[in-house]
Protein backbone atom coordinates (compact mmCIF):
# COMPACT_ATOMS: atom_id res chain seq x y z
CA UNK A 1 7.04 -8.36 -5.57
CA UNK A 2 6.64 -7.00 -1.74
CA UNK A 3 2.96 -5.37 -1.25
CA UNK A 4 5.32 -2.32 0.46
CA UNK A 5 4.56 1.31 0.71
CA UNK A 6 7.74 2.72 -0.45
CA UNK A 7 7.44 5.71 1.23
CA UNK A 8 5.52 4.55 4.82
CA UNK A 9 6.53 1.06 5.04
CA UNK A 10 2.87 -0.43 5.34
CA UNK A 11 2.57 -3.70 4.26
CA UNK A 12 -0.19 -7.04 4.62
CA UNK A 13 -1.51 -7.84 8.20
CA UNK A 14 -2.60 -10.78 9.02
CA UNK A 15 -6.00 -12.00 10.53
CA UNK A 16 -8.96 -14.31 10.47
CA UNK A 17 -12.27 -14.82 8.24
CA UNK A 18 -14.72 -16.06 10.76
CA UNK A 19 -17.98 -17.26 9.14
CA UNK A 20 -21.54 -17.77 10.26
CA UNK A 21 -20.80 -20.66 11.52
CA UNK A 22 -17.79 -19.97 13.28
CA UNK A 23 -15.67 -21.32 10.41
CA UNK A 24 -12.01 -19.79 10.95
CA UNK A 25 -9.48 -19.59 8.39
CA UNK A 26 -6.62 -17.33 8.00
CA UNK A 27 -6.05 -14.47 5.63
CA UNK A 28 -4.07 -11.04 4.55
CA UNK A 29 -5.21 -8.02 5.05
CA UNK A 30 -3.64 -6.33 1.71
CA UNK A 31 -2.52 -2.78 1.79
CA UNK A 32 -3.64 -0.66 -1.04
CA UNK A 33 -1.02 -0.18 -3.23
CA UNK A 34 -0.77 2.14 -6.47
CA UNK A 35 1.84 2.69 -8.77
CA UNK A 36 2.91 6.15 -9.46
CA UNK A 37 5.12 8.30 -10.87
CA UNK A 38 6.44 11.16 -8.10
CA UNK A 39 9.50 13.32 -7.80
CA UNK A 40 12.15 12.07 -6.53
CA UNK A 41 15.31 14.67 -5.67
CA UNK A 42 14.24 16.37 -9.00
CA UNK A 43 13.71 13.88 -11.01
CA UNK A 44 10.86 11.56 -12.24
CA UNK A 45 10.56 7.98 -10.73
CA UNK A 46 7.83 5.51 -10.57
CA UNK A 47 7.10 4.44 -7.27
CA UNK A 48 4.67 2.10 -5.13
CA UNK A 49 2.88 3.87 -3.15
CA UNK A 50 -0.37 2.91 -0.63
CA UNK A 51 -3.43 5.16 -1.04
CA UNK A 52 -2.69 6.97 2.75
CA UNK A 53 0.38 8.73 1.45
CA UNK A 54 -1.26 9.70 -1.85
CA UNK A 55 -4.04 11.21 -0.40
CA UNK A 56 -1.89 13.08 2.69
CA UNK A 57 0.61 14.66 -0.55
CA UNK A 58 3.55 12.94 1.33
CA UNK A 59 4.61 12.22 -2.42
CA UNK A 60 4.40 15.15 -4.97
CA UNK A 61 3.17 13.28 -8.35
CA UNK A 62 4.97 14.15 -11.56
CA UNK A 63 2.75 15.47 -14.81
């Protein structure tokens, strides 16, 4: 399954582990995602959401 914010779209970035000695390799920067449950058009869905758009209430999280 996609590491997608359902509601913002963010998603892995790439970029580059670069040790002591100079050692490059590539890896993904992950976005954070959590799975929630949120109203959706008045109703109860789960959704999967990255921390950002939990923490700015652009989802309203079901009880």
């Amino acid at each position: 399954m996609a590491r997608r914010c359902e509601v913002c779209g963010k998603g892995p970035v790439v970029g580059r582990n670069v040790s002591h000695a100079h050692n490059v390799t590539r890896r993904r920067f992950e976005a954070n995602i959590q799975t929630v449950r949120a109203i959706v058009n008045g109703g109860v869905k789960r959704l999967r959401v990255c921390t950002r758009c939990i923490r700015s209430n652009r989802i309203t999280k079901a009880a």
